[in-house]
N, C-alpha and C. Protein backbone atom coordinates (compact mmCIF):
# COMPACT_ATOMS: atom_id res chain seq x y z
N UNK A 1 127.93 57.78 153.86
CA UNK A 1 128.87 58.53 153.06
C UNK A 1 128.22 59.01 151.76
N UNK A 2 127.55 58.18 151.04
CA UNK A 2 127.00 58.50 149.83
C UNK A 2 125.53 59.68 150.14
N UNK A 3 125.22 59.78 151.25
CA UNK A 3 124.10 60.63 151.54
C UNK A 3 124.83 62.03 151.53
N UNK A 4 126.31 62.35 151.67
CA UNK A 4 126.73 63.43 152.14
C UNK A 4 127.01 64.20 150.57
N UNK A 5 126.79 63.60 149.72
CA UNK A 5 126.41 63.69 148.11
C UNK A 5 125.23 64.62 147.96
N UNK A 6 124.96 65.77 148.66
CA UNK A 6 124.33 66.26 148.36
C UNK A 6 123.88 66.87 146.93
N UNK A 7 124.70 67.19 145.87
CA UNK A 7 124.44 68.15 145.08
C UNK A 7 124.34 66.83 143.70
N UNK A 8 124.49 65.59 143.93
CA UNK A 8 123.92 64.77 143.18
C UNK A 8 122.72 64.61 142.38
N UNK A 9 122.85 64.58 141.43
CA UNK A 9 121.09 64.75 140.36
C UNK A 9 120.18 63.24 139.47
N UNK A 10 121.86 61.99 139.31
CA UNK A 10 121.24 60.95 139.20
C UNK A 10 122.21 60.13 140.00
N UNK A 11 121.16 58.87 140.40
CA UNK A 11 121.96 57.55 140.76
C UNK A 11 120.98 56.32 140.50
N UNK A 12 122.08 55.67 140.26
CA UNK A 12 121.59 54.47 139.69
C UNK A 12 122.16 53.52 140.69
N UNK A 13 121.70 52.45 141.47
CA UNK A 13 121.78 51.50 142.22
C UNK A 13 120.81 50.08 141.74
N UNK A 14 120.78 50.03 140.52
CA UNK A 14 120.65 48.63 139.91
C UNK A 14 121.48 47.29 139.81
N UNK A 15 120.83 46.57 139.93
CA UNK A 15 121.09 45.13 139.91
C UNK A 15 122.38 45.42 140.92
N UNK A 16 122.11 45.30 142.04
CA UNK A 16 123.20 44.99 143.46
C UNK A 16 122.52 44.34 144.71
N UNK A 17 121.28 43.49 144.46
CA UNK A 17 120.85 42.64 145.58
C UNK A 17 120.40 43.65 146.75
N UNK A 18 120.24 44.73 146.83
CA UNK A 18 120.07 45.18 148.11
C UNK A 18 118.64 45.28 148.51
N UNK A 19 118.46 45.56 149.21
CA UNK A 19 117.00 45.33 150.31
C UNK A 19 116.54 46.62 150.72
N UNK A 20 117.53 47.44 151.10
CA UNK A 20 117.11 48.94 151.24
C UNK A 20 118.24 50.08 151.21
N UNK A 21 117.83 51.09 151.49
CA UNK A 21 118.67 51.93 151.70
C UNK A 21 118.91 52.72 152.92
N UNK A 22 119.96 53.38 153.13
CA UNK A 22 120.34 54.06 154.57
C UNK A 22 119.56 55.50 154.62
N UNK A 23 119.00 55.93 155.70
CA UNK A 23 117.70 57.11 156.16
C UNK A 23 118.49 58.36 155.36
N UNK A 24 120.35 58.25 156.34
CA UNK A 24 121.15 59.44 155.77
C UNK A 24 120.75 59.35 153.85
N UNK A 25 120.40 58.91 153.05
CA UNK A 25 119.91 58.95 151.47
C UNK A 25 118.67 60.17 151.18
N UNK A 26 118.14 60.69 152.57
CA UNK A 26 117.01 61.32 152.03
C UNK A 26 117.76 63.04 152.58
N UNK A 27 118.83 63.08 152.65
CA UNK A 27 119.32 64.40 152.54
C UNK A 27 119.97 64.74 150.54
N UNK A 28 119.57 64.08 150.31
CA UNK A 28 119.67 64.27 148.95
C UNK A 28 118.88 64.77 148.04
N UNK A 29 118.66 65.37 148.50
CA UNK A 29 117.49 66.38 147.71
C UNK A 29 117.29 66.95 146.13
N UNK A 30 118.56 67.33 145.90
CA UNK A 30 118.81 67.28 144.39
C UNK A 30 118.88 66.43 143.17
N UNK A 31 118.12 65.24 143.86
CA UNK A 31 118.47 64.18 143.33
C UNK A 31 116.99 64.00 142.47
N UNK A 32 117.11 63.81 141.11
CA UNK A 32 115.88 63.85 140.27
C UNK A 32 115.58 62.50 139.41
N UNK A 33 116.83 61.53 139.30
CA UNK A 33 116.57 60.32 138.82
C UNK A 33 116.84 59.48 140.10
N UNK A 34 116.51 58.20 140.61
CA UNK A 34 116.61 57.31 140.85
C UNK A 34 116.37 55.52 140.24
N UNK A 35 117.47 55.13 140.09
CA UNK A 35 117.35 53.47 139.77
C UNK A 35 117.69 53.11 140.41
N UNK A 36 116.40 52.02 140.91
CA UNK A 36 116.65 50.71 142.11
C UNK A 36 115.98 49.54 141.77
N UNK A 37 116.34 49.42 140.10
CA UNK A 37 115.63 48.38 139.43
C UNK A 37 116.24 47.19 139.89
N UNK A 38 116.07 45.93 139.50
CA UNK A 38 116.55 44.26 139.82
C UNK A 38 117.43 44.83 141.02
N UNK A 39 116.56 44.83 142.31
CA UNK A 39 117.32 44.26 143.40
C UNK A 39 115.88 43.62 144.18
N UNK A 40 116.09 43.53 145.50
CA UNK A 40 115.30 42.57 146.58
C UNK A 40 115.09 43.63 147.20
N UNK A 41 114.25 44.40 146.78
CA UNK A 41 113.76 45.76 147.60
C UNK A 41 112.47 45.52 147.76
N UNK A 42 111.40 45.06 149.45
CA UNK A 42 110.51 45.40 149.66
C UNK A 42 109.18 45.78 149.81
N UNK A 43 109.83 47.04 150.19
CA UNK A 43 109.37 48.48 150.57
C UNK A 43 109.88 49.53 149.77
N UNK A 44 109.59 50.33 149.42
CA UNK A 44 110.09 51.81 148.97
C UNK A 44 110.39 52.35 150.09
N UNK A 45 112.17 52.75 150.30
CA UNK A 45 112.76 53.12 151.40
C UNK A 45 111.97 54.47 151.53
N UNK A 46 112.22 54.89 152.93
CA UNK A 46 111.32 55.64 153.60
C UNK A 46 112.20 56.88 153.03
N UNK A 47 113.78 57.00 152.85
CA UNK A 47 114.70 58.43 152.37
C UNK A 47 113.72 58.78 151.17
N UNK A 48 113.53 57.77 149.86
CA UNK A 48 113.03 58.39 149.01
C UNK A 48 111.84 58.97 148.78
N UNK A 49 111.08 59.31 149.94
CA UNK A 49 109.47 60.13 149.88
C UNK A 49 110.29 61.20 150.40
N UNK A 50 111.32 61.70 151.04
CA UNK A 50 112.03 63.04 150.96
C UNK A 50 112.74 63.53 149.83
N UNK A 51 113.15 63.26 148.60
CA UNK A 51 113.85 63.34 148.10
C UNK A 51 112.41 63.96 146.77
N UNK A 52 112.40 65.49 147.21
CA UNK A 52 111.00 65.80 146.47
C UNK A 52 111.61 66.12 145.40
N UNK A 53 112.45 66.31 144.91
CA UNK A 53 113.18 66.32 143.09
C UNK A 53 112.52 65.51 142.25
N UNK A 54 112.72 64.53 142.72
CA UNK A 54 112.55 62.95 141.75
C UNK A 54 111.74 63.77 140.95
N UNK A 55 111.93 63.37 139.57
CA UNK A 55 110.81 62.88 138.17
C UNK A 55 110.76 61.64 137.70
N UNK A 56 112.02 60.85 138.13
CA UNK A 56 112.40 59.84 137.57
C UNK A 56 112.26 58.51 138.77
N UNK A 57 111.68 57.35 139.02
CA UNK A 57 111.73 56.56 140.01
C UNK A 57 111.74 55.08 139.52
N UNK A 58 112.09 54.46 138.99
CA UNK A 58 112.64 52.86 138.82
C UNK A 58 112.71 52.31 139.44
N UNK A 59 111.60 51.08 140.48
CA UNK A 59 111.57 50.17 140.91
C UNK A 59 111.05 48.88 140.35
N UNK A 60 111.97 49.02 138.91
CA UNK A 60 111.08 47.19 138.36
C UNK A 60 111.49 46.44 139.16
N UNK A 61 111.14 45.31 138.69
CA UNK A 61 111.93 44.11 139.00
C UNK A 61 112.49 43.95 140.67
N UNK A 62 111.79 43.98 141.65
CA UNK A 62 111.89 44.16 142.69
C UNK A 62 111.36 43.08 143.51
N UNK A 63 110.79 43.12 144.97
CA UNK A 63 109.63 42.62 145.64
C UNK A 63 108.63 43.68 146.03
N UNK A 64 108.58 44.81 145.90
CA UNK A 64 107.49 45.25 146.54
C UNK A 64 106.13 44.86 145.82
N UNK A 65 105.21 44.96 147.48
CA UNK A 65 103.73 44.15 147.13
C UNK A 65 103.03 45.16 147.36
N UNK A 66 103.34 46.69 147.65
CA UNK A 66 102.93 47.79 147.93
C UNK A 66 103.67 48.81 147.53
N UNK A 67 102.77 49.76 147.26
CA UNK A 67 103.40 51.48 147.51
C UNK A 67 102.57 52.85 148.50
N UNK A 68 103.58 53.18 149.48
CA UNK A 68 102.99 53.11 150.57
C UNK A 68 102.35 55.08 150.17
N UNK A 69 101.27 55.46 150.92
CA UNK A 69 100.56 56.37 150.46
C UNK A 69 101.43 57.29 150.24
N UNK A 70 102.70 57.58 151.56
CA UNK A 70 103.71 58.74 151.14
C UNK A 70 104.24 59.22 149.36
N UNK A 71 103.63 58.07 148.81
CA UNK A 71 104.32 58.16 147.16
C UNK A 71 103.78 59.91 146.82
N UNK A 72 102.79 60.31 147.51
CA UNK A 72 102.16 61.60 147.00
C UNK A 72 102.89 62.64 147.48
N UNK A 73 104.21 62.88 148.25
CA UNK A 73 105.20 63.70 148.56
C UNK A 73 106.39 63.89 147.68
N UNK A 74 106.11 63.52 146.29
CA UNK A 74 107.23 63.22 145.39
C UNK A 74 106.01 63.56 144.11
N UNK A 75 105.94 65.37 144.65
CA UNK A 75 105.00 66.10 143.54
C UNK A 75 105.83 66.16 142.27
N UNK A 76 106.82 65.96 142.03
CA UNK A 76 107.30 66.26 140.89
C UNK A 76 107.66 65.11 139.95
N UNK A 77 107.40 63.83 140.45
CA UNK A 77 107.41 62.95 139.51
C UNK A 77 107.20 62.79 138.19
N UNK A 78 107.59 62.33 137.50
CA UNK A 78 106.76 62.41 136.16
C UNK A 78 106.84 60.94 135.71
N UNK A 79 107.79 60.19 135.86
CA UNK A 79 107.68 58.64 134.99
C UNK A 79 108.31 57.64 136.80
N UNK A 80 107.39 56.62 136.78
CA UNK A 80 107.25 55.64 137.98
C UNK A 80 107.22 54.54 137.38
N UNK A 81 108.07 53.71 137.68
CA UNK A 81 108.39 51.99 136.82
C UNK A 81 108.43 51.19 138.31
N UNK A 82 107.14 50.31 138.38
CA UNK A 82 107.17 49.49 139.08
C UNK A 82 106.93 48.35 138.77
N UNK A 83 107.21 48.00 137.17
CA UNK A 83 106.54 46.68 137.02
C UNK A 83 107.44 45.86 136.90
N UNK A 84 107.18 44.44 137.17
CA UNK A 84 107.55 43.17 137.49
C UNK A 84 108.13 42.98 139.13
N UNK A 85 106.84 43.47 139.91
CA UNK A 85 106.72 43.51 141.26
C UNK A 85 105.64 42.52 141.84
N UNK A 86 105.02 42.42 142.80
CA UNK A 86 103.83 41.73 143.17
C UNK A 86 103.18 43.06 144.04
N UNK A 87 102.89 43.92 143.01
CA UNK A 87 101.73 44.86 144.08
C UNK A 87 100.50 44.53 143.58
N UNK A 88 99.64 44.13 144.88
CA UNK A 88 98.15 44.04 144.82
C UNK A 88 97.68 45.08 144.60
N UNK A 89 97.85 46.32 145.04
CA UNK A 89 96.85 47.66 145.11
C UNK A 89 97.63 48.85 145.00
N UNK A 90 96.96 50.03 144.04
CA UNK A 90 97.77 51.27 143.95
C UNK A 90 96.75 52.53 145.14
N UNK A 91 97.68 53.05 145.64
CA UNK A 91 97.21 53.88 146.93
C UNK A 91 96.35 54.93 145.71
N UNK A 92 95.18 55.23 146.50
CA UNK A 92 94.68 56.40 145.88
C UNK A 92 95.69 57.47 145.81
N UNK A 93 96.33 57.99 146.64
CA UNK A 93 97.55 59.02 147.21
C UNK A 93 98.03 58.59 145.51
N UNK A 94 98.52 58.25 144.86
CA UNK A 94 99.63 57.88 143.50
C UNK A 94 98.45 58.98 142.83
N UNK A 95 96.99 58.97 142.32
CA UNK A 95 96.08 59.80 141.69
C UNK A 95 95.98 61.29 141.72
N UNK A 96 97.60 61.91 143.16
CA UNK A 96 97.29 63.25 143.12
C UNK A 96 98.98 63.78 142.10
N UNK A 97 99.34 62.88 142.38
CA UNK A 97 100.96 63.05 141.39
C UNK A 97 100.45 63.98 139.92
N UNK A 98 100.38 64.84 139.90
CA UNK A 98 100.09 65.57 138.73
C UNK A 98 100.51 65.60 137.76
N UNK A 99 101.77 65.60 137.89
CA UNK A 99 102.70 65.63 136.95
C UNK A 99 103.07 64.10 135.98
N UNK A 100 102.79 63.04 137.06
CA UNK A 100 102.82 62.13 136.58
C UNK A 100 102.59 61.59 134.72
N UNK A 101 103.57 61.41 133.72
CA UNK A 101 103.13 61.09 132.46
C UNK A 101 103.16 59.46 132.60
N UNK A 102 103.98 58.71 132.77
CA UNK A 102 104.43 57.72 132.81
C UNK A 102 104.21 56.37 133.69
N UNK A 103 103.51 56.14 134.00
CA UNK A 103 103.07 54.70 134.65
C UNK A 103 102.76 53.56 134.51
N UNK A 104 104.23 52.91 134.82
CA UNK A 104 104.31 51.33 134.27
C UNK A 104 104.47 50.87 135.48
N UNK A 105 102.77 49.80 135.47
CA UNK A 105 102.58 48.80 136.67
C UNK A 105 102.28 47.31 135.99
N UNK A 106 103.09 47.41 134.50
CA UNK A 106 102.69 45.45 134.03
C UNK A 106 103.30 44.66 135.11
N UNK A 107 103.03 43.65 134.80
CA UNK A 107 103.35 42.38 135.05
C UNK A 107 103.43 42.85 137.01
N UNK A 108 102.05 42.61 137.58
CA UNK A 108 102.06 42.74 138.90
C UNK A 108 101.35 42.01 139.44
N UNK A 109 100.64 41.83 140.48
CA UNK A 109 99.02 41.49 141.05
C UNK A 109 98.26 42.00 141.54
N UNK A 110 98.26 43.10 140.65
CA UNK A 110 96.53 44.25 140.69
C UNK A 110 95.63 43.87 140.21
N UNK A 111 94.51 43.51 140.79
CA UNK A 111 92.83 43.07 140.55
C UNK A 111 92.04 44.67 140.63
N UNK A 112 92.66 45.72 140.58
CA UNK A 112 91.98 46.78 140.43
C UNK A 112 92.97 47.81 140.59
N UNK A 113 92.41 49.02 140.04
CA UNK A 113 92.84 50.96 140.37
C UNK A 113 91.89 51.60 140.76
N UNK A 114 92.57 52.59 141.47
CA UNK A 114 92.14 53.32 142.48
C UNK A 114 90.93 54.20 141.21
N UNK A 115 89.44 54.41 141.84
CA UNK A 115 88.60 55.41 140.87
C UNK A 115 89.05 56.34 140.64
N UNK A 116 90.31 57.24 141.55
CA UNK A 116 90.64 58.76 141.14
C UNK A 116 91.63 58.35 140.21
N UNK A 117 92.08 57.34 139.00
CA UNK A 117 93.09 56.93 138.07
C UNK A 117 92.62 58.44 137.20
N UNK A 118 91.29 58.94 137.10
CA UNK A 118 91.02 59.91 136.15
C UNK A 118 91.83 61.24 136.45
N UNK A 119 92.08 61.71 137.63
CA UNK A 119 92.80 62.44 137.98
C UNK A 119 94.05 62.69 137.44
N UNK A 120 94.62 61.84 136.92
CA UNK A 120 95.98 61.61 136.29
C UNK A 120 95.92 62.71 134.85
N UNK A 121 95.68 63.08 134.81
CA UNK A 121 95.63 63.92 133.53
C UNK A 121 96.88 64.32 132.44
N UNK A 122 98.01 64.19 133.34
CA UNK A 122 99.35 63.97 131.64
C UNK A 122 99.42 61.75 131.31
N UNK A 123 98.59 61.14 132.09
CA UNK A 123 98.80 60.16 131.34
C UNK A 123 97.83 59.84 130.67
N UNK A 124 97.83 59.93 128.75
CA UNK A 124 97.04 60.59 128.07
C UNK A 124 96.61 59.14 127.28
N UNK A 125 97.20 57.91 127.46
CA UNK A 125 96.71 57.04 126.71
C UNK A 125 97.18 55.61 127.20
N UNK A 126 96.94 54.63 127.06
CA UNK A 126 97.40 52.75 127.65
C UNK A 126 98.86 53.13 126.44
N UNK A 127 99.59 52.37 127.26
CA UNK A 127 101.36 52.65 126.28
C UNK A 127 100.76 51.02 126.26
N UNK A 128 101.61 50.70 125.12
CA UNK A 128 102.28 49.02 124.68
C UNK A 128 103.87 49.12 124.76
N UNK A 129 104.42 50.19 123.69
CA UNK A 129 106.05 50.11 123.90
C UNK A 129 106.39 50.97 125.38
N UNK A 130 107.54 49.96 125.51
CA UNK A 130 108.16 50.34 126.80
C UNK A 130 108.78 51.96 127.22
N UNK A 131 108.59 52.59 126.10
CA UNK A 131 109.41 53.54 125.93
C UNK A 131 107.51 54.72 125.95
N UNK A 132 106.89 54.21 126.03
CA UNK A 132 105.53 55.22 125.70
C UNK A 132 105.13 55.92 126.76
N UNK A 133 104.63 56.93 126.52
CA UNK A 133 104.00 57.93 127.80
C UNK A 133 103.16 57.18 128.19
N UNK A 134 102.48 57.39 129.56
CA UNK A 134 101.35 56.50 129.83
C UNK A 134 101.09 55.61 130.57
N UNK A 135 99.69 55.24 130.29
CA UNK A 135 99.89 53.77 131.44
C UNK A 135 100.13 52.54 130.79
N UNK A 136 101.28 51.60 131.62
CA UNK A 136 101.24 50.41 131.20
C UNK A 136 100.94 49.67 132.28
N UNK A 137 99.60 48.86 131.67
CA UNK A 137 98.83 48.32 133.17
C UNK A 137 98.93 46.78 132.24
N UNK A 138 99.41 45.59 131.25
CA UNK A 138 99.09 44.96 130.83
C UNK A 138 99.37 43.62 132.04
N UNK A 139 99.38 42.27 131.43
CA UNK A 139 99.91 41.07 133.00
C UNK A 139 99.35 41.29 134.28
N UNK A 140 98.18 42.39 134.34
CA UNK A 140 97.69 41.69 135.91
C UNK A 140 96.67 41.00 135.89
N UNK A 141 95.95 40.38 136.87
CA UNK A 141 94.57 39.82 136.82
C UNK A 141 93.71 40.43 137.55
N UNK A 142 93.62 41.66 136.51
CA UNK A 142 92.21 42.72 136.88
C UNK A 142 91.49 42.01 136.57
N UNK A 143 90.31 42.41 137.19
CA UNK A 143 88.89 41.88 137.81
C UNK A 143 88.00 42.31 136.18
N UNK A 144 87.11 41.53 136.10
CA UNK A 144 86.14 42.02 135.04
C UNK A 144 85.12 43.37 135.82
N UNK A 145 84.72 44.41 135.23
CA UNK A 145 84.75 44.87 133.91
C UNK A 145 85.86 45.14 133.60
N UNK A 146 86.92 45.62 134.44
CA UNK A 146 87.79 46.59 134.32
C UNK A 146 88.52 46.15 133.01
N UNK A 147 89.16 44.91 133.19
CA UNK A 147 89.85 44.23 131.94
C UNK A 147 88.89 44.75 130.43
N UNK A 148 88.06 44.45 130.39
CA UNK A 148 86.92 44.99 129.24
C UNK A 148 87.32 46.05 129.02
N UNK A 149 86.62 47.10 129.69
CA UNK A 149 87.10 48.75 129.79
C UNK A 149 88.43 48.57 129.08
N UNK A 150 89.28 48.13 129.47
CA UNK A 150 90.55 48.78 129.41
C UNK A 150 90.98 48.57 127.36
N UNK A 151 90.14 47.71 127.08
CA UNK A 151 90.06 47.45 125.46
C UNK A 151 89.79 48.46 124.74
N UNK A 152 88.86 49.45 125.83
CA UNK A 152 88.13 50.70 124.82
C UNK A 152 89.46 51.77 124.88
N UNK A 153 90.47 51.30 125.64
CA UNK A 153 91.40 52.49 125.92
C UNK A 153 91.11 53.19 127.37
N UNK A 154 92.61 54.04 127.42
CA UNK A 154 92.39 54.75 128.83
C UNK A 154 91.23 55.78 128.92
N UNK A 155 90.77 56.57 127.73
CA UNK A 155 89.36 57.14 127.92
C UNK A 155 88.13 56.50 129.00
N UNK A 156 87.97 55.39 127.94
CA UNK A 156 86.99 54.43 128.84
C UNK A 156 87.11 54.21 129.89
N UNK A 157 88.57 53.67 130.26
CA UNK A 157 88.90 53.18 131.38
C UNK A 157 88.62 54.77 132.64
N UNK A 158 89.20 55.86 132.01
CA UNK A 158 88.62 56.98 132.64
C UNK A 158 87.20 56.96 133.39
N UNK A 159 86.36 56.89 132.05
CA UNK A 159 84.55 57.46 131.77
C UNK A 159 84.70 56.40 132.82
N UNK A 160 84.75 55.09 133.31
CA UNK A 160 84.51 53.86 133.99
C UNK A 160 84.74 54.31 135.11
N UNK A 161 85.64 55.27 135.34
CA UNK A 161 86.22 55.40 136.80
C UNK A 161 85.78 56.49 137.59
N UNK A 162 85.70 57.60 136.59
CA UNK A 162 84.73 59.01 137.20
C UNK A 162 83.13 58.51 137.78
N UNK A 163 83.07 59.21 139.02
CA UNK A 163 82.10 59.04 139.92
C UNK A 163 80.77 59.68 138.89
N UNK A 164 79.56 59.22 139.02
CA UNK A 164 78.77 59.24 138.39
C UNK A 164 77.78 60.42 139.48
């Protein structure tokens, strides 16, 4: 029923325990925010890699231990909140999001990023406040050098990551 909502632009489905969502969700196309913060979600339901509007995507506080490569069909993204998840690894596929300003992956279990992180080009600096453009990569147990690097700032962390 709620999929037949076509001309919808935000929804918020926070804190309601759910696990996923129904396929009929990815006829929603107009839909440019999504919140699916504090629930027991996963996976990133398969509707929302159709739903090419999004700028907006909120999955804190979740279970996902992944994000599956499709994330790169959701060209128009601009801010992605996945932190306080258990993801080990970010798909290279997340490095072609262009648009991307905003990427908060604290508090996860990433021991590394993908080398094309340089690609990212509107995320222009490491955020601290929650509210900052950027990356917030702080709480994982990245691997040395990377942790180092990441002291000099996202520059470094860049220069570190571009292929030589």
């Amino acid at each position: 029923m709620l999929g037949s909502c076509t001309c919808l632009e935000v929804l918020s489905l926070a804190n309601n325990q759910i696990t996923g969502l129904p396929s009929s969700l990815a006829a929603m196309r107009n839909l440019t925010k999504l919140n699916l913060s504090h629930n027991h979600i996963a996976h990133i339901p398969t509707c929302v890699y159709s739903m090419k509007g999004l700028v907006f995507l909120h999955l804190a506080c979740n279970r996902l231990e992944t994000i599956a490569d499709q994330i790169q069909d959701l060209v128009n993204l601009k801010i992605l909140i996945v932190e306080g998840n258990s993801i080990h690894t970010l798909p290279k596929t997340l490095c072609f999001l262009e648009s991307l300003e905003l990427l908060n992956v604290d508090f996860n279990d990433l021991q590394s990023v993908p080398v094309e992180m340089y690609l990212l080009s509107k995320l222009r600096r490491l955020a601290c406040h929650p509210l900052d453009k950027g990356l917030h990569i702080v709480h994982n147990p990245l691997l040395k050098p990377i942790q180092e690097v990441l002291q000099g700032g996202l520059s470094a962390l860049y220069n570190y990551l571009k292929p030589t």
